[in-house]
C-alpha atoms as a PDB file:
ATOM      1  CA  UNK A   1     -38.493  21.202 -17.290  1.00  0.00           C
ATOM      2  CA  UNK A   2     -40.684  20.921 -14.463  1.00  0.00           C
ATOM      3  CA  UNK A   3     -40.587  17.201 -14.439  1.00  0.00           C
ATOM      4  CA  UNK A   4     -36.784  17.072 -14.480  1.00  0.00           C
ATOM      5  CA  UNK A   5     -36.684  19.135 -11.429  1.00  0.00           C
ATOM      6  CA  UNK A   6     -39.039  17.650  -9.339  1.00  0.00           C
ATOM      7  CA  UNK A   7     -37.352  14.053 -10.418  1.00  0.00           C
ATOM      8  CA  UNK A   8     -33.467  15.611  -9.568  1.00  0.00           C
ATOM      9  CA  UNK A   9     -35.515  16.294  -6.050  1.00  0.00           C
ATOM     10  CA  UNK A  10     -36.767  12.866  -5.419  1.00  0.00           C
ATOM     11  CA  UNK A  11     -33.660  11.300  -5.924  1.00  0.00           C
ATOM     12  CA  UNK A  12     -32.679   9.859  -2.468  1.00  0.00           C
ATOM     13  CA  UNK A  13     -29.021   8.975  -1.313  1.00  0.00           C
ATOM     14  CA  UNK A  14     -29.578   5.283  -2.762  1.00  0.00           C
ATOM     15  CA  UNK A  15     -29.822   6.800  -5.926  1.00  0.00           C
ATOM     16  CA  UNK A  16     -26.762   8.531  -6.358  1.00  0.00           C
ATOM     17  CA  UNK A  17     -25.172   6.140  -4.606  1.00  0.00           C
ATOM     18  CA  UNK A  18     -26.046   3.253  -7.145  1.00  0.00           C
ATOM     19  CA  UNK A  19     -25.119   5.813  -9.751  1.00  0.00           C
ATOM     20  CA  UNK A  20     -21.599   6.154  -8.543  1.00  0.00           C
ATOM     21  CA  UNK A  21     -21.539   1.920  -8.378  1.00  0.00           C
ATOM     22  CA  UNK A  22     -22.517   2.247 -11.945  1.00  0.00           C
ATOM     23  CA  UNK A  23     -19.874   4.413 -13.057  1.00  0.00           C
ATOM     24  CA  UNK A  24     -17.212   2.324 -10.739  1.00  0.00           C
ATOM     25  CA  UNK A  25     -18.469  -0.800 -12.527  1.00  0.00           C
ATOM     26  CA  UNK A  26     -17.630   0.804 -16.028  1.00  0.00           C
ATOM     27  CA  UNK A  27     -14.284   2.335 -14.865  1.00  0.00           C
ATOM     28  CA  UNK A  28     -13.636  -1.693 -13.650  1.00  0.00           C
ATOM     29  CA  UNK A  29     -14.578  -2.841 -17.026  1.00  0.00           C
ATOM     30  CA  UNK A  30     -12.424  -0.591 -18.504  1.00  0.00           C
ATOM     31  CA  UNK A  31      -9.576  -1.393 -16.636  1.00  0.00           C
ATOM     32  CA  UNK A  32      -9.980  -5.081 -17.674  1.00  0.00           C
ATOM     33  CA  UNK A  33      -9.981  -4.424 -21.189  1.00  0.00           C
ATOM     34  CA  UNK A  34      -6.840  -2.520 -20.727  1.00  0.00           C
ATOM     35  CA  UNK A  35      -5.476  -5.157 -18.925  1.00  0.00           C
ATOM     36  CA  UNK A  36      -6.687  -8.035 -21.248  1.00  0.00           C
ATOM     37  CA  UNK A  37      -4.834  -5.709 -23.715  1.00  0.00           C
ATOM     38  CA  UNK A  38      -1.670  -5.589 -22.784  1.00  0.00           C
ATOM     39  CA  UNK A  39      -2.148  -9.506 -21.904  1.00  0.00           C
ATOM     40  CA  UNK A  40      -3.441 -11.826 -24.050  1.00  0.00           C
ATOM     41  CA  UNK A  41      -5.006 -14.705 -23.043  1.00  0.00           C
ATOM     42  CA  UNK A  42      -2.260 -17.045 -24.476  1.00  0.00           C
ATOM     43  CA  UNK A  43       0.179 -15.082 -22.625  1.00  0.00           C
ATOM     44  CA  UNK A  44      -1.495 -16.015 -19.347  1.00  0.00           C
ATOM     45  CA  UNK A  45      -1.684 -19.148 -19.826  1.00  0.00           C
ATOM     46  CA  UNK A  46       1.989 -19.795 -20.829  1.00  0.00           C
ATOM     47  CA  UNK A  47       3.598 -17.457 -18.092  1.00  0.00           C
ATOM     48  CA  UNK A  48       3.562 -17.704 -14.218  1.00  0.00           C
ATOM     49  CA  UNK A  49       0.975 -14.788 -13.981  1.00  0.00           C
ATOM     50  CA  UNK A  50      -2.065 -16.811 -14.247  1.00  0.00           C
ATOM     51  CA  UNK A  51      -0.980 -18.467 -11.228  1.00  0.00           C
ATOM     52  CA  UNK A  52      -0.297 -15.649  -8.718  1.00  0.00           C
ATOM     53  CA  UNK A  53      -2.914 -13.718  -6.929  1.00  0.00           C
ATOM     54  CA  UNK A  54      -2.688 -10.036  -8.347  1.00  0.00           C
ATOM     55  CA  UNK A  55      -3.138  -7.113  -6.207  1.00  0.00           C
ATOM     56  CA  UNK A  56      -2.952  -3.615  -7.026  1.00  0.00           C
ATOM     57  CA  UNK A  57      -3.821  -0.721  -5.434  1.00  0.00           C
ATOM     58  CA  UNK A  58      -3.000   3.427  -5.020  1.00  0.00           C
ATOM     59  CA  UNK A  59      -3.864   6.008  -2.438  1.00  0.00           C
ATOM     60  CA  UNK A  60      -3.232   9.472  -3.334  1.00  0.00           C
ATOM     61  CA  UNK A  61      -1.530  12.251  -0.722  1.00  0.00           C
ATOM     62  CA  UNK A  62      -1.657  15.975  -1.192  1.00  0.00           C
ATOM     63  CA  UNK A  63       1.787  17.405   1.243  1.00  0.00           C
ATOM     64  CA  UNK A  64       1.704  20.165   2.597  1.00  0.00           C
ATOM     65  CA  UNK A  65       3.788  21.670  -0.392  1.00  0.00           C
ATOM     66  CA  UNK A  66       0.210  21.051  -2.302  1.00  0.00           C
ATOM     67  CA  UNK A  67       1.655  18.639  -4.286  1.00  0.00           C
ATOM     68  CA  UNK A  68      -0.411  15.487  -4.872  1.00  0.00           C
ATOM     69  CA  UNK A  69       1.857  11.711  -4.524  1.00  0.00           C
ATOM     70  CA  UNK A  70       0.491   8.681  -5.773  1.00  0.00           C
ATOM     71  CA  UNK A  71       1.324   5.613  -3.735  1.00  0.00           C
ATOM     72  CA  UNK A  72       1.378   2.188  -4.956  1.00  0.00           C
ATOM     73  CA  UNK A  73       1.070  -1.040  -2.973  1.00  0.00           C
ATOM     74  CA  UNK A  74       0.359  -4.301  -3.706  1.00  0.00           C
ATOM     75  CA  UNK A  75       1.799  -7.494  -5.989  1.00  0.00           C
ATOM     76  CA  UNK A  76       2.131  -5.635  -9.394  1.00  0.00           C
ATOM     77  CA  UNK A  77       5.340  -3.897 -10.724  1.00  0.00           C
ATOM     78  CA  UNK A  78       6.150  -1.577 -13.445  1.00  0.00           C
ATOM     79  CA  UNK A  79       9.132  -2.945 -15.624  1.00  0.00           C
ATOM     80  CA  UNK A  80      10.128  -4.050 -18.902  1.00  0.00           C
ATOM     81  CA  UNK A  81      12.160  -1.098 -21.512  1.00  0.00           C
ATOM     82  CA  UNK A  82       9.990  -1.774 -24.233  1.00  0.00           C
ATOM     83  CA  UNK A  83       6.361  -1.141 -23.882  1.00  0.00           C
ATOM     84  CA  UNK A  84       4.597  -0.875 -20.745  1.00  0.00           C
ATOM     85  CA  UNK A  85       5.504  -4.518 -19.079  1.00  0.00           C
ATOM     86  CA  UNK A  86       3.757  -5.231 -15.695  1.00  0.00           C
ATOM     87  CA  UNK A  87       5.466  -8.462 -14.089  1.00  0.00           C
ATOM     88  CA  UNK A  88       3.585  -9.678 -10.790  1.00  0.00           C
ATOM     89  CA  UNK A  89       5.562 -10.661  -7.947  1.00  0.00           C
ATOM     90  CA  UNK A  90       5.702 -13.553  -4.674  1.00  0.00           C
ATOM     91  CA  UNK A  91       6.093 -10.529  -2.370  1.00  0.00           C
ATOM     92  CA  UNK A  92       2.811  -7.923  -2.356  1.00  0.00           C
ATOM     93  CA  UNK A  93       3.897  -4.288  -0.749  1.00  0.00           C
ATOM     94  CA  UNK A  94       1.707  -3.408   1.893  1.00  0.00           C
ATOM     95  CA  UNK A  95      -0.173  -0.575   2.293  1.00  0.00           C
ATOM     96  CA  UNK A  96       1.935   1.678   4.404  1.00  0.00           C
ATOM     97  CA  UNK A  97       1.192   5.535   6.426  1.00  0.00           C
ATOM     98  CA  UNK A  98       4.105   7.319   8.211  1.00  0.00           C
ATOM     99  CA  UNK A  99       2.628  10.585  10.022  1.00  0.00           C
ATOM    100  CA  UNK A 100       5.613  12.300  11.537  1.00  0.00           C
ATOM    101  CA  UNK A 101       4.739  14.489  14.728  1.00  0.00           C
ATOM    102  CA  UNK A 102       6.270  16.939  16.630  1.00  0.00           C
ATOM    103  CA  UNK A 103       8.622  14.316  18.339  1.00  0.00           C
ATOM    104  CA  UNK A 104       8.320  11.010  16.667  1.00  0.00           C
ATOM    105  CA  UNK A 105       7.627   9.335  13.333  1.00  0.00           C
ATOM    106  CA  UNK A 106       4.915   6.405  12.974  1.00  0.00           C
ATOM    107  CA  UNK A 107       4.370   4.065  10.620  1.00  0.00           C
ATOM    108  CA  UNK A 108       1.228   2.041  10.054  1.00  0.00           C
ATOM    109  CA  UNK A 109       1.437  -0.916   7.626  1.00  0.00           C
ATOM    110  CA  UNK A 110      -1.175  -3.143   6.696  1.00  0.00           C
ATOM    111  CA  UNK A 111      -0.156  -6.883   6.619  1.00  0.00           C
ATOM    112  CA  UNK A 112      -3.565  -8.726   6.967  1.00  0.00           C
ATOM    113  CA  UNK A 113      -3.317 -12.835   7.810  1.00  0.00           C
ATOM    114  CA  UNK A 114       0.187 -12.693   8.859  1.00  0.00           C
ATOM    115  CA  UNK A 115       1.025 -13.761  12.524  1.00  0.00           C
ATOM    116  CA  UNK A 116       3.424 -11.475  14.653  1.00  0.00           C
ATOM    117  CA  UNK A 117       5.876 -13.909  15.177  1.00  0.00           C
ATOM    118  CA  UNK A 118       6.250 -13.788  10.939  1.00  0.00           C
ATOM    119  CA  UNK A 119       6.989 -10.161  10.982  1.00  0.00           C
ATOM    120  CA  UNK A 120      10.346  -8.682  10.456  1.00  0.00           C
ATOM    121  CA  UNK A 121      10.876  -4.930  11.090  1.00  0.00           C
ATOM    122  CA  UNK A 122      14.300  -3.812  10.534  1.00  0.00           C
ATOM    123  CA  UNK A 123      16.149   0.105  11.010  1.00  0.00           C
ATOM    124  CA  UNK A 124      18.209  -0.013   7.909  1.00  0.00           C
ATOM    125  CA  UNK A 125      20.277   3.138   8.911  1.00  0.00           C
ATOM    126  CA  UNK A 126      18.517   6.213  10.006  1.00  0.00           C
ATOM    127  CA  UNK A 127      16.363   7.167   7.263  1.00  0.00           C
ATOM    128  CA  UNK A 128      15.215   3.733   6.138  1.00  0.00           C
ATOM    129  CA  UNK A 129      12.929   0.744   7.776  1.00  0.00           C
ATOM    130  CA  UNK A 130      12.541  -2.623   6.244  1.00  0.00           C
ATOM    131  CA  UNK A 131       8.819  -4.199   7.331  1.00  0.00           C
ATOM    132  CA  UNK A 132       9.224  -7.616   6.003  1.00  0.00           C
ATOM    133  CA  UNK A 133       6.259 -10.039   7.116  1.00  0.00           C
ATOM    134  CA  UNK A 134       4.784 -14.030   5.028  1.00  0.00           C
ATOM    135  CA  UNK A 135       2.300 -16.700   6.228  1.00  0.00           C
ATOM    136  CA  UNK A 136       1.951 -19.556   4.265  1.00  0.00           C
ATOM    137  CA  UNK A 137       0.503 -17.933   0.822  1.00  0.00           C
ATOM    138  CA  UNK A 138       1.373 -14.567   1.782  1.00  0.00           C
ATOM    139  CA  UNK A 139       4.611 -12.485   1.513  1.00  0.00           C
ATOM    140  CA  UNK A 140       4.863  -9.032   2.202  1.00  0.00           C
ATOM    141  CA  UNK A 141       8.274  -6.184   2.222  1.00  0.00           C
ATOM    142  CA  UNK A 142       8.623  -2.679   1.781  1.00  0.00           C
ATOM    143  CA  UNK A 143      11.560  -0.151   2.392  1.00  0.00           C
ATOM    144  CA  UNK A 144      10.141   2.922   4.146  1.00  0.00           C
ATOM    145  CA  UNK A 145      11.810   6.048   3.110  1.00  0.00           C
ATOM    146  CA  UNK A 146      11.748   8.303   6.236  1.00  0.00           C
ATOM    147  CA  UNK A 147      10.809  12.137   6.483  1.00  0.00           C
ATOM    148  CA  UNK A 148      13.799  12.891   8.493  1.00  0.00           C
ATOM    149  CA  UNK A 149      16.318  10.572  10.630  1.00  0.00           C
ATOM    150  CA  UNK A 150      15.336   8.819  13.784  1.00  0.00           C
ATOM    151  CA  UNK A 151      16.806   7.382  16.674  1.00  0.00           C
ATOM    152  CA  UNK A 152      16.987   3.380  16.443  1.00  0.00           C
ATOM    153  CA  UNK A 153      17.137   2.884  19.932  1.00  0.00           C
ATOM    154  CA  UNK A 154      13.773   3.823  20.452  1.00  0.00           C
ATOM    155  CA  UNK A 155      11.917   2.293  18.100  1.00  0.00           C
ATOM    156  CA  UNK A 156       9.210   0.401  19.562  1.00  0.00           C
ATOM    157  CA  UNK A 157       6.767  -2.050  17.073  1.00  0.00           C
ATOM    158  CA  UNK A 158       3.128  -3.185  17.918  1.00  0.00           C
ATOM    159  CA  UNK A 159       0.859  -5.964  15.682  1.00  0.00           C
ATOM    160  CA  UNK A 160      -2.659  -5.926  16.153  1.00  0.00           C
ATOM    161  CA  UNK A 161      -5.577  -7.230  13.690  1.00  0.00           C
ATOM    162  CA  UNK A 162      -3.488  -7.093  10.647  1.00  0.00           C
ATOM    163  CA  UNK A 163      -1.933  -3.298  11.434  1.00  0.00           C
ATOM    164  CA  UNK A 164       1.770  -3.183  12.457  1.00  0.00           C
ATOM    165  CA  UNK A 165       2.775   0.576  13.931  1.00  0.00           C
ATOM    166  CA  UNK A 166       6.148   1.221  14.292  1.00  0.00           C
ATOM    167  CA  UNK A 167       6.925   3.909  17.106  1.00  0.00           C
ATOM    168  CA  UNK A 168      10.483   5.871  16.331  1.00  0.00           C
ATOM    169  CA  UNK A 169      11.775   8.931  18.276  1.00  0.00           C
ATOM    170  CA  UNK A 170      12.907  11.573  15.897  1.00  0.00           C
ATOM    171  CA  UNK A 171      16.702  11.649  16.155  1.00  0.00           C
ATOM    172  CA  UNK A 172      19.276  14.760  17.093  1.00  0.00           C
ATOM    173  CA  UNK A 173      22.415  14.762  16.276  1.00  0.00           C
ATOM    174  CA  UNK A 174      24.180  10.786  16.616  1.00  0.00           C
ATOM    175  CA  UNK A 175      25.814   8.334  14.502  1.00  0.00           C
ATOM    176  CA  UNK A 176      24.081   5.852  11.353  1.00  0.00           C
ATOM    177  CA  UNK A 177      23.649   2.164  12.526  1.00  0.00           C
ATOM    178  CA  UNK A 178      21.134  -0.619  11.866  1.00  0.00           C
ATOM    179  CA  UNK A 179      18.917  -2.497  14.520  1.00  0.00           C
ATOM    180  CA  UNK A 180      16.261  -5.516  14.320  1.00  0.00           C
ATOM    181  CA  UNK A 181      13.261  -4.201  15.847  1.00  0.00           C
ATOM    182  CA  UNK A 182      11.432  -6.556  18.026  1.00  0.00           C
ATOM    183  CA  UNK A 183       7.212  -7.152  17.391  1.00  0.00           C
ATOM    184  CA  UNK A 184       4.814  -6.865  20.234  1.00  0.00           C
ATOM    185  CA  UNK A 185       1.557  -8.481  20.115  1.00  0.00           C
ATOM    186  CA  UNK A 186      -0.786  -6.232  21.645  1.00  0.00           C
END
């Protein structure tokens, strides 16, 4: 018993942090036997998936209500009425952050390799924003679902090093209309 804790107390950071590695690699591994799975290998070479890219990935937000939301973004969608079905799409859904403030709403959205002049940012009414963005290989959209309504008229939209953030002054009390938002390169 003596060994053991003298060992747990020699353990430096690069230990533990090669031991979470270890258990990332075998939740990976996992993950592609789940995947391999639910495809088969002559189902990938038959259908269109083999061909695409596929990117998948989740952050998780606790609100303030304490209730935890999973957020999905990438090329992957759930579909299909019997069984699980995952069909892989052209488009990828970016990553995407709205932090409403005291006065205004922002919304950060990654779109990595995708020049400003690509990028289409539209105020769907007053609750809704289309980002809509695709260089050469790459295609990104994604319908933002607003906190609370906003005022078109200010909206305001800056691109730099891959991150769009859309600027939008929280809205009193006026009527529903859409607007193209222009993109700034900052």
């Amino acid at each position: 018993m003596g060994d053991r804790e003298s060992e747990r107390k020699r353990r430096s950071i690069f230990d533990i942090i090669n031991d979470l590695f270890e258990e990332l690699w075998e939740e990976m591994e996992h993950f592609e036997r789940d995947f391999m799975r639910m495809f088969p290998r002559e189902e990938l070479r038959e259908g269109e998936i083999i061909r695409k890219p596929i990117v998948y990935g989740f952050r998780l937000e606790i609100g303030p209500d304490g209730v935890p939301r999973i957020y999905e973004f990438g090329n992957v969608r759930r579909g299909g009425r019997v069984g699980p079905r995952i069909m892989v799409s052209e488009e990828r859904e970016p990553l995407v952050d709205i932090y409403e403030e005291a006065d205004r709403i922002r919304i950060v959205a990654e779109l990595p390799g995708v020049d400003e002049n690509k990028i289409k940012v539209e105020a769907i009414d007053d609750r809704r924003i289309l980002i809509e963005a695709s260089n050469h290989d790459r295609k990104y959209r994604k319908e933002v679902e607003l906190p609370t309504e906003i005022d078109i008229d200010t909206a305001e939209a800056v691109y730099k090093n891959g991150v769009l953030e859309i600027r939008i002054r929280k809205k009193g009390k006026e009527e529903r209309r859409g607007k193209i938002i222009q993109v700034k390169k900052e």
